[in-house]
C-alpha atoms as a PDB file:
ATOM      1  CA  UNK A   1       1.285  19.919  -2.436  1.00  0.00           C
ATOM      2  CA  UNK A   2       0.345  16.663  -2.150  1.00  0.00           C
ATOM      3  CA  UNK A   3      -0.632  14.489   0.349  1.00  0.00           C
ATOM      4  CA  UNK A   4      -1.377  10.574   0.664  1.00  0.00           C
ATOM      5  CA  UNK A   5      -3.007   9.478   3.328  1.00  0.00           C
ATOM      6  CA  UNK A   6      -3.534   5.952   4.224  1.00  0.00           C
ATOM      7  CA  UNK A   7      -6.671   3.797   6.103  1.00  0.00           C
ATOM      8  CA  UNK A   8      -7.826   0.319   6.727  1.00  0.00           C
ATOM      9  CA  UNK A   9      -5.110  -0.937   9.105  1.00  0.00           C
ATOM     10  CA  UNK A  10      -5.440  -2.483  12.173  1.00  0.00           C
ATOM     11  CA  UNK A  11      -5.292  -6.058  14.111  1.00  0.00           C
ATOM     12  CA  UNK A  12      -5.723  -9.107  12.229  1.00  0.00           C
ATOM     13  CA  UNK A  13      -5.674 -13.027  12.956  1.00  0.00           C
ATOM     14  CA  UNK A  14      -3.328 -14.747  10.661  1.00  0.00           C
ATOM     15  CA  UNK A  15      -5.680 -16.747   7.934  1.00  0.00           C
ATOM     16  CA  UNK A  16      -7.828 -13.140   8.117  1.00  0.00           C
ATOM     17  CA  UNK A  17      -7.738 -10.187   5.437  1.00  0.00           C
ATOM     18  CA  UNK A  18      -7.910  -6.644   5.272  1.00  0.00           C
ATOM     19  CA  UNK A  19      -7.436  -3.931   2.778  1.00  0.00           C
ATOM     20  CA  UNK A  20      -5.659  -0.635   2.791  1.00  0.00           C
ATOM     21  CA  UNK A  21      -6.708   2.095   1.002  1.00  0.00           C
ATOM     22  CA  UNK A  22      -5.030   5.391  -0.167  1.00  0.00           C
ATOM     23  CA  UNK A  23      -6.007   8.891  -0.854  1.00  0.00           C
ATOM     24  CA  UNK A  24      -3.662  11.432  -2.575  1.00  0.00           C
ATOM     25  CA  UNK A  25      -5.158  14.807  -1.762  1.00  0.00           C
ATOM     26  CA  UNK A  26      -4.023  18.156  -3.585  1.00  0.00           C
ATOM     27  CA  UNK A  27      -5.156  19.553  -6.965  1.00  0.00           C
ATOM     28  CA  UNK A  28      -4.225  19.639 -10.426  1.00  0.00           C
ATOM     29  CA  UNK A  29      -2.081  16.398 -10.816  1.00  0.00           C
ATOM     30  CA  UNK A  30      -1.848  13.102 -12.044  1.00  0.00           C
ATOM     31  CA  UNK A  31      -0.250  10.200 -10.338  1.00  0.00           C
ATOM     32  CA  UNK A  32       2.224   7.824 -12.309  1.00  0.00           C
ATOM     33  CA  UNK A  33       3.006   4.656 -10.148  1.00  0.00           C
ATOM     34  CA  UNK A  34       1.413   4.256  -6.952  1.00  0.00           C
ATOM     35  CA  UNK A  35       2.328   1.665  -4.572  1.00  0.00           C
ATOM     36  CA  UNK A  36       2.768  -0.061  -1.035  1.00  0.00           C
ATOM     37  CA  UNK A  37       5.847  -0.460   1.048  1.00  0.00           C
ATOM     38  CA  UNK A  38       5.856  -2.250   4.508  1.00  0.00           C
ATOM     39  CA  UNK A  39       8.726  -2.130   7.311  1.00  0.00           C
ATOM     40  CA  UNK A  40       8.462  -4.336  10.038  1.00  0.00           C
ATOM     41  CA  UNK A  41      10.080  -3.587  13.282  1.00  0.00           C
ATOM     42  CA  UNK A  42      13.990  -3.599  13.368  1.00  0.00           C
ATOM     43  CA  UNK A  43      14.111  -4.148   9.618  1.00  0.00           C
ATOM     44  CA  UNK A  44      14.426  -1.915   6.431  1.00  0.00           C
ATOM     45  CA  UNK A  45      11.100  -0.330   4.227  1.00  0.00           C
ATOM     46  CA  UNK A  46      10.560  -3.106   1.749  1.00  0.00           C
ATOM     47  CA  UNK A  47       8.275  -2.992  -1.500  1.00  0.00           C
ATOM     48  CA  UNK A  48       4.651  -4.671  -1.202  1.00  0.00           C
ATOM     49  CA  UNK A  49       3.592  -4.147  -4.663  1.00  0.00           C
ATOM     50  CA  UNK A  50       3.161  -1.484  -7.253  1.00  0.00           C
ATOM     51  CA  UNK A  51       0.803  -0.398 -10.183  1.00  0.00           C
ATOM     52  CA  UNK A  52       1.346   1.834 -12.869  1.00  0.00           C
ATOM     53  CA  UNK A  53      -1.620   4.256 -14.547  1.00  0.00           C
ATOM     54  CA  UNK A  54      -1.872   1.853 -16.925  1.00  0.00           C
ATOM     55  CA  UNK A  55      -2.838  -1.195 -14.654  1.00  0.00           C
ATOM     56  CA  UNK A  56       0.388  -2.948 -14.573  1.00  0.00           C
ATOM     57  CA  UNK A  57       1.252  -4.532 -11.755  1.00  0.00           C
ATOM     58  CA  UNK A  58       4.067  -5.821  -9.556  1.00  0.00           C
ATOM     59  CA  UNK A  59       4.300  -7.911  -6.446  1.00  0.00           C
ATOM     60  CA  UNK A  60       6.785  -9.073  -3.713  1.00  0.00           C
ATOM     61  CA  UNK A  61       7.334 -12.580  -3.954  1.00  0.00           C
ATOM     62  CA  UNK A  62       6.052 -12.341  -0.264  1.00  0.00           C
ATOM     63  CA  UNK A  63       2.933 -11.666  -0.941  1.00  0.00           C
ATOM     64  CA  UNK A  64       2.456 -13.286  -4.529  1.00  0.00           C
ATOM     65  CA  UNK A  65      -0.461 -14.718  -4.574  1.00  0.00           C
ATOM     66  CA  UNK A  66      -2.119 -12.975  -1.184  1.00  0.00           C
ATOM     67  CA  UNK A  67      -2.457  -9.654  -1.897  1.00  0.00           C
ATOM     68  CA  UNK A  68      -3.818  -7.759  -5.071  1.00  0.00           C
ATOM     69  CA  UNK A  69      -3.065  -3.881  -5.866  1.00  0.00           C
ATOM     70  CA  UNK A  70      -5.760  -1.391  -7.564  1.00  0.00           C
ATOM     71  CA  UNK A  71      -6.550   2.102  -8.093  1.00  0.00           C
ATOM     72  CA  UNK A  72      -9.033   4.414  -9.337  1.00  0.00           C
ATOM     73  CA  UNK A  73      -7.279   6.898 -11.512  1.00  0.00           C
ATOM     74  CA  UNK A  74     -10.427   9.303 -10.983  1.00  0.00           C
ATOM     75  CA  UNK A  75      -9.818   9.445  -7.439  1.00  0.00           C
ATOM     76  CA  UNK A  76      -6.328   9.264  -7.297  1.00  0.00           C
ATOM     77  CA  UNK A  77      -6.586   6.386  -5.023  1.00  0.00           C
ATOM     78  CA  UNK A  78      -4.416   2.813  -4.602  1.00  0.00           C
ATOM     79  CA  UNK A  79      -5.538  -0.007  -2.481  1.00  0.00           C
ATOM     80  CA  UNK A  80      -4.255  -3.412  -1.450  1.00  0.00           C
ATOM     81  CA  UNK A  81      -6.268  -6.569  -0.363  1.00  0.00           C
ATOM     82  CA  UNK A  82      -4.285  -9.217   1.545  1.00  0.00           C
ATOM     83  CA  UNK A  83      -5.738 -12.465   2.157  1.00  0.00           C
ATOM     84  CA  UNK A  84      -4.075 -15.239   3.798  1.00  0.00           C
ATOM     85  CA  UNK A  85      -2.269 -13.233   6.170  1.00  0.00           C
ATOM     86  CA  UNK A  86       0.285 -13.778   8.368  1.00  0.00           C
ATOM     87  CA  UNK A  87       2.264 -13.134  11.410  1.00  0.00           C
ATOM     88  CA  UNK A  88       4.933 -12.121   9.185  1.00  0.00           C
ATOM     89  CA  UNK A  89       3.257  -9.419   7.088  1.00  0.00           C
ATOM     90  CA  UNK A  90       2.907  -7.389  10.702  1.00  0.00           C
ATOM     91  CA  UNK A  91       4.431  -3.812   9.859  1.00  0.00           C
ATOM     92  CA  UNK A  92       3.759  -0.871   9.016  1.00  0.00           C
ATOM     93  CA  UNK A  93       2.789  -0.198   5.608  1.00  0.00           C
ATOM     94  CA  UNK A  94       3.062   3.008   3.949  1.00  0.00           C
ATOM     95  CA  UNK A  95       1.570   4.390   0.618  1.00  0.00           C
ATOM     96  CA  UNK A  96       3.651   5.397  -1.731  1.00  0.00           C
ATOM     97  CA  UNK A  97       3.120   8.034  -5.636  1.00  0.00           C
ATOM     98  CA  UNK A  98       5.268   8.980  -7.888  1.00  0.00           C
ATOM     99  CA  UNK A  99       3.605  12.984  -8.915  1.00  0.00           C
ATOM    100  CA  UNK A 100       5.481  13.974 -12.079  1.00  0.00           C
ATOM    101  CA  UNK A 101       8.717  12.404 -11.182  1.00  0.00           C
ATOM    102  CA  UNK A 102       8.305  13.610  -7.311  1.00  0.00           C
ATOM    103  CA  UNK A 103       8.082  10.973  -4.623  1.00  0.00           C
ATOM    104  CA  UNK A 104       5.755  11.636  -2.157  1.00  0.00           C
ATOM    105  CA  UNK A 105       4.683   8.966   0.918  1.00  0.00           C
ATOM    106  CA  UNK A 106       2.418   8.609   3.160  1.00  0.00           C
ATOM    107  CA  UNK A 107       2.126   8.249   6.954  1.00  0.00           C
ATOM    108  CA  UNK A 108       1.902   4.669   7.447  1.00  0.00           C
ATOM    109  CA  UNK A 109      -0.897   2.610   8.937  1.00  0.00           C
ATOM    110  CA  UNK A 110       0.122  -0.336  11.292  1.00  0.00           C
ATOM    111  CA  UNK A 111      -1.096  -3.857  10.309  1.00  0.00           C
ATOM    112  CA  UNK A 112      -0.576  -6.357  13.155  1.00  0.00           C
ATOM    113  CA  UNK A 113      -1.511 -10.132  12.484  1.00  0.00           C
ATOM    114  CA  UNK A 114      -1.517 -11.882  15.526  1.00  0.00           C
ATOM    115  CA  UNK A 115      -3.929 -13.897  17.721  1.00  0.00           C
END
């Protein structure tokens, strides 16, 4: 079984930055493309950005230029710096791995920008 489990959110002023790191826990697997969704309240779970094994990346036009996605294959862990941020980016985000063709997500951690 696996489990993601995110850290690093919290309250932010808009201009500030934060990042968000993810674990995958559980044994004896390999994770394809990892990634971070958001969903702010009263809207739908949108994509933040993604990252393959391989390095490749891909990015919301949202946040295109703000926010940069990594992982460390060893540890089976993603993370995501936003700079620049905004009132706007306020949601929760949740972590998201694709395990041998099974999605699996995490939690969520709640990022609020505000004053």
């Amino acid at each position: 079984q696996v489990q993601l489990v995110e850290s690093g959110g919290g309250l932010v002023q808009p201009g500030g930055s934060l990042t968000l790191n993810c674990a995958a826990s559980g044994s004896g697997f390999s994770t394809n493309i990892m990634g971070w969704y958001r969903q702010a309240p009263g809207k739908q779970r949108e994509l933040v950005a993604t990252i393959t094994r391989a390095g490749r990346t891909n990015y919301a036009d949202s946040v295109k230029g703000r926010a940069t996605i990594s992982r460390d294959n060893a540890k089976n862990t993603v993370y995501l710096q936003m700079n620049s941020l905004k009132p706007e980016d306020t949601a929760v985000y949740y972590c998201n791995a694709d395990v041998y063709s099974v999605n699996y997500w995490g939690k969520g951690t709640l990022v609020t920008v505000s004053l």
